[in-house]
C-alpha atoms as a PDB file:
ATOM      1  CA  UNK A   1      14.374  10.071 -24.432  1.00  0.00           C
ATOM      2  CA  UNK A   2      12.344  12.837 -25.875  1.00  0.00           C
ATOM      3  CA  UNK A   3      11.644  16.589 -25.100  1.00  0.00           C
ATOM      4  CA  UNK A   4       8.376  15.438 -23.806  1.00  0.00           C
ATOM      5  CA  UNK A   5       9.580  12.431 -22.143  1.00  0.00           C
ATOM      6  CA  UNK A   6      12.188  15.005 -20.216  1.00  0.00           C
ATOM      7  CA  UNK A   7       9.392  17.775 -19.766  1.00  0.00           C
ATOM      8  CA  UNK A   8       7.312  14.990 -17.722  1.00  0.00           C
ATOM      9  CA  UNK A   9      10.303  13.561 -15.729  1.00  0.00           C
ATOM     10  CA  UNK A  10      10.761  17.529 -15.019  1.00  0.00           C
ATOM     11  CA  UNK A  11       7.168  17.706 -14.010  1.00  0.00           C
ATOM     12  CA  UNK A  12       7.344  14.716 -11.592  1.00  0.00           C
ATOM     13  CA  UNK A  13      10.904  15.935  -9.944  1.00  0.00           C
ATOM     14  CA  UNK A  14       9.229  19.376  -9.417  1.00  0.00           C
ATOM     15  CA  UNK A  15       6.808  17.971  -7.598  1.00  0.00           C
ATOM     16  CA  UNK A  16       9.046  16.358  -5.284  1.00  0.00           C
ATOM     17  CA  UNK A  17      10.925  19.757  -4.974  1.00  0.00           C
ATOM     18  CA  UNK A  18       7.518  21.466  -4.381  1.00  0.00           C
ATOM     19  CA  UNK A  19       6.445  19.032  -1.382  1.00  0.00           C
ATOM     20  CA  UNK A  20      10.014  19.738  -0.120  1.00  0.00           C
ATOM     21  CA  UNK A  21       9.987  23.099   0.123  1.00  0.00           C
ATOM     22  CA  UNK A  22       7.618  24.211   2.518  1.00  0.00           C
ATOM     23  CA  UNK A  23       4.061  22.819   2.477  1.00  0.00           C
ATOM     24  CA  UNK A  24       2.352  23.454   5.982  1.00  0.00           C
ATOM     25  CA  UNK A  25       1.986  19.451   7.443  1.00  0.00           C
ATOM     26  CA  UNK A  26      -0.684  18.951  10.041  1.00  0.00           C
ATOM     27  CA  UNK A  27       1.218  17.968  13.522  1.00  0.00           C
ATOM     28  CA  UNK A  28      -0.843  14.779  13.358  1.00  0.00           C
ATOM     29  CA  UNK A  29      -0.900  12.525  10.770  1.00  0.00           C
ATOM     30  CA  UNK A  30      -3.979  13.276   8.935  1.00  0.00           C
ATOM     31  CA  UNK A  31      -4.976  13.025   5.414  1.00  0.00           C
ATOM     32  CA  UNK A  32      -3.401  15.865   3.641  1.00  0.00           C
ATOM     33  CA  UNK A  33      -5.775  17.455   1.048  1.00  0.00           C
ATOM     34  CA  UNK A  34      -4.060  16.096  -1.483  1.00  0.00           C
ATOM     35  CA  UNK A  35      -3.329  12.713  -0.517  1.00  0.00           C
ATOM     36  CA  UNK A  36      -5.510  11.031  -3.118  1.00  0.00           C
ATOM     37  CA  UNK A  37      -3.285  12.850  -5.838  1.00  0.00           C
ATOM     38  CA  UNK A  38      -0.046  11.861  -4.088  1.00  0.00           C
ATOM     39  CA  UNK A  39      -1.233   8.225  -4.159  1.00  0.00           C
ATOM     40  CA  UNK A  40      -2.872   8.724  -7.797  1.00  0.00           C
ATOM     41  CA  UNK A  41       0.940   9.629  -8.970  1.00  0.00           C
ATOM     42  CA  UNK A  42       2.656   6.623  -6.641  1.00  0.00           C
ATOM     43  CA  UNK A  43       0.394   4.211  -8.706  1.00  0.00           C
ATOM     44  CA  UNK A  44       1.441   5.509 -11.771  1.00  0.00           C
ATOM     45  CA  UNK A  45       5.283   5.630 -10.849  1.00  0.00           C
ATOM     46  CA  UNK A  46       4.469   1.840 -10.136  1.00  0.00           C
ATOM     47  CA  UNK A  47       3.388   1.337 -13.452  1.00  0.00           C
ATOM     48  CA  UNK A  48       6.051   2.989 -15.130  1.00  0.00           C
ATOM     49  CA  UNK A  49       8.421   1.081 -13.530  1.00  0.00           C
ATOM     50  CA  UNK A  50       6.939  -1.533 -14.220  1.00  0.00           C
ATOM     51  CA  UNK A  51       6.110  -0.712 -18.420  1.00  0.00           C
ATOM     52  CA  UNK A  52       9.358   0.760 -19.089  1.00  0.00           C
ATOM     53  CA  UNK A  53      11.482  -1.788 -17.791  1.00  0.00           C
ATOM     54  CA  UNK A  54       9.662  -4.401 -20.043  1.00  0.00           C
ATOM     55  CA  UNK A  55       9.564  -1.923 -22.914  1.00  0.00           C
ATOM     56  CA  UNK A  56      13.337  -1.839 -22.899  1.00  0.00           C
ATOM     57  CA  UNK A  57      14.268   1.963 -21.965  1.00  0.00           C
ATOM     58  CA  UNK A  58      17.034   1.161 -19.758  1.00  0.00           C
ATOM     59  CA  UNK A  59      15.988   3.219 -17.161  1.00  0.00           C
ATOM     60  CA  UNK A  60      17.041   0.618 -14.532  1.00  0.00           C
ATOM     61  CA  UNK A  61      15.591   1.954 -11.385  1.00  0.00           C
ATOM     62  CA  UNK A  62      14.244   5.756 -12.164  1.00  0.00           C
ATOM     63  CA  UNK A  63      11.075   5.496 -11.806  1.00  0.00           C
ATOM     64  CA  UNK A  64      11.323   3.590  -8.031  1.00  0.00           C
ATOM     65  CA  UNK A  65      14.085   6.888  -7.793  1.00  0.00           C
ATOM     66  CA  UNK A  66      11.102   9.235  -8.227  1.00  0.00           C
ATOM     67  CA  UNK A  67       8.955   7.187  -5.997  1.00  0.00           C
ATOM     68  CA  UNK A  68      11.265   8.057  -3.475  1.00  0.00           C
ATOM     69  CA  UNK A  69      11.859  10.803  -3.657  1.00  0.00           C
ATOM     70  CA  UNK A  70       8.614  11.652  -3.574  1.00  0.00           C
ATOM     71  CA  UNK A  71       8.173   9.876  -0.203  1.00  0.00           C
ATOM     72  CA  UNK A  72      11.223  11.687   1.244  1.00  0.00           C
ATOM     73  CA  UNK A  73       9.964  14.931  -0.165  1.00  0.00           C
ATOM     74  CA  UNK A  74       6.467  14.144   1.573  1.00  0.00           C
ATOM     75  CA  UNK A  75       7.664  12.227   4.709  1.00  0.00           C
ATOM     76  CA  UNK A  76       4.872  10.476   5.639  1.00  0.00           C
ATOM     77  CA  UNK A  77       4.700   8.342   8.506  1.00  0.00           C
ATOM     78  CA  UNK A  78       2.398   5.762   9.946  1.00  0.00           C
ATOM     79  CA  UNK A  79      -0.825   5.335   7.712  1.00  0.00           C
ATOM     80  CA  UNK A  80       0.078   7.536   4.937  1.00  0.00           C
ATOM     81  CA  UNK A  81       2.965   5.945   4.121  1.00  0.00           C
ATOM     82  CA  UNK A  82       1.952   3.014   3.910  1.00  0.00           C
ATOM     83  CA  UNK A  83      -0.865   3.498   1.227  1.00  0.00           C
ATOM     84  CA  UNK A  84       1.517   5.528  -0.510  1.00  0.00           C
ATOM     85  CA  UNK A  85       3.707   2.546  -0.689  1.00  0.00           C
ATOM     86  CA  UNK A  86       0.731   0.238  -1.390  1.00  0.00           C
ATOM     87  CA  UNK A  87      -0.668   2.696  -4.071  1.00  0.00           C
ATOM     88  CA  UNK A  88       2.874   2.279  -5.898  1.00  0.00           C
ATOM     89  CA  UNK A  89       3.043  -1.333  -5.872  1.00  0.00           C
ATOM     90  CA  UNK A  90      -0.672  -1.673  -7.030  1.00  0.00           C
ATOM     91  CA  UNK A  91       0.266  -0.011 -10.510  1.00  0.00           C
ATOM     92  CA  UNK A  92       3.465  -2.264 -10.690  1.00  0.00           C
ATOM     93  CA  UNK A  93       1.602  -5.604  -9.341  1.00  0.00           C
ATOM     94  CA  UNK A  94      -1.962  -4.222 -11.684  1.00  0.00           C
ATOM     95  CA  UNK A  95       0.391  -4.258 -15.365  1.00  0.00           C
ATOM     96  CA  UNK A  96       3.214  -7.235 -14.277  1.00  0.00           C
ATOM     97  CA  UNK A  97      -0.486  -9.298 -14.214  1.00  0.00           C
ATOM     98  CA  UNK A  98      -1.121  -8.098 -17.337  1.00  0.00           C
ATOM     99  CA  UNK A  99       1.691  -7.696 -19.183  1.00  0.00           C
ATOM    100  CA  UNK A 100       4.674 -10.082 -19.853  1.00  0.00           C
ATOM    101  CA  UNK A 101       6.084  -8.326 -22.881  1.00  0.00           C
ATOM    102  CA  UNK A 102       5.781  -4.649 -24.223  1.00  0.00           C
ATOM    103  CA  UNK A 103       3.290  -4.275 -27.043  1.00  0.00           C
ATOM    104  CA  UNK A 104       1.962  -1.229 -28.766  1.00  0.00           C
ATOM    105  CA  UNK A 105      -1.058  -1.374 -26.105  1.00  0.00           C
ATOM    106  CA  UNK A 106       1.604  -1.365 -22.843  1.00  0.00           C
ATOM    107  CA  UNK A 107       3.462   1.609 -24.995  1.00  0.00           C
ATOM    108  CA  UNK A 108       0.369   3.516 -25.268  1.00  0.00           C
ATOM    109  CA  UNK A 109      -0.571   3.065 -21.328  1.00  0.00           C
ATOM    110  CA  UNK A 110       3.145   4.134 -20.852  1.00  0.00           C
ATOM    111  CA  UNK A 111       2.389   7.452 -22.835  1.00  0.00           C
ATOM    112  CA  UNK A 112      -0.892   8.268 -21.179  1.00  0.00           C
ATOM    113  CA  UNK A 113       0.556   7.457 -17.900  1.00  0.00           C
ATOM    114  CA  UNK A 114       3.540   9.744 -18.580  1.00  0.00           C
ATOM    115  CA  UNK A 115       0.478  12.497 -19.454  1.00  0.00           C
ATOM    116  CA  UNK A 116      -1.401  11.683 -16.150  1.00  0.00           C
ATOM    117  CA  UNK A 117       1.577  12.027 -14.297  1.00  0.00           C
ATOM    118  CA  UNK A 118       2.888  15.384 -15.589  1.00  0.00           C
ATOM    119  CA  UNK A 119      -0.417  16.674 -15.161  1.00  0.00           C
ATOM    120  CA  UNK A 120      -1.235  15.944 -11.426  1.00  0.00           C
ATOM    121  CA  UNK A 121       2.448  16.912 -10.770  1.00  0.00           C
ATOM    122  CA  UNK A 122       1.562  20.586 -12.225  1.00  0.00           C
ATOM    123  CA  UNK A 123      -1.905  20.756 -10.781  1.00  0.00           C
ATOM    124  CA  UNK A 124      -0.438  19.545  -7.081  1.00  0.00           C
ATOM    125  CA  UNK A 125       2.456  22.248  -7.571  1.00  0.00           C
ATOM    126  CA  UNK A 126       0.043  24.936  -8.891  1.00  0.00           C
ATOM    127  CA  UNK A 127      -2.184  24.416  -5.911  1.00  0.00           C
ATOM    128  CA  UNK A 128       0.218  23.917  -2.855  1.00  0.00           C
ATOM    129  CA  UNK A 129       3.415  25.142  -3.675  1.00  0.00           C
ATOM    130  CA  UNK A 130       5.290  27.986  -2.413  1.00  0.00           C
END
């Protein structure tokens, strides 16, 4: 694994730490503010657990780990859960469709993922964190 490889795993658990920690929840289950980036970064976690495993990184199940953490971190219930959930399983259902092997195109998606991901986990923990 690489220094940037463990900077964006970093990135993604401090998210989880950051939802943890203190962010006001609304007593009903509305949409939080930034549900669309919570769900953004489930798909993704789909897809990397999806692309790695194929790409042979023998990460076994780390990237489902960080999915859920993510949804303890977050406890959602009812609704928002559930797309959480779906949003995950979208990215891993979207690439298994398209990819049966790793090739230099799923290694690229892996990378850019990895980028998306580290980004919207520093722009959630920027914005709502503690």
């Amino acid at each position: 694994m690489t220094i940037a490889m463990v900077r964006r795993f970093l990135a993604v658990s401090l998210i989880c730490v950051a939802f943890g920690s203190g962010i006001a929840r609304a007593e009903e289950e509305a949409a939080a503010p930034f549900d669309a980036d919570l769900q953004r970064l489930a798909e993704i976690l789909g897809t990397l657990h999806y692309l790695r495993g194929i790409c042979g990184t023998n990460e076994g199940q780390k990237w489902r780990s960080e999915m859920q953490a993510l949804v303890d971190a977050e406890t959602p219930s009812g609704e928002r859960r559930t797309r959480m959930i779906a949003a995950f399983n979208r990215g891993y259902n979207g690439f298994q469709q398209t990819y049966r092997t790793c090739t230099p195109a799923a290694n690229v998606a892996i990378r850019r993922y990895l980028e998306e991901g580290s980004k919207i986990s520093r722009n959630l923990t920027a914005r709502y964190a503690n």
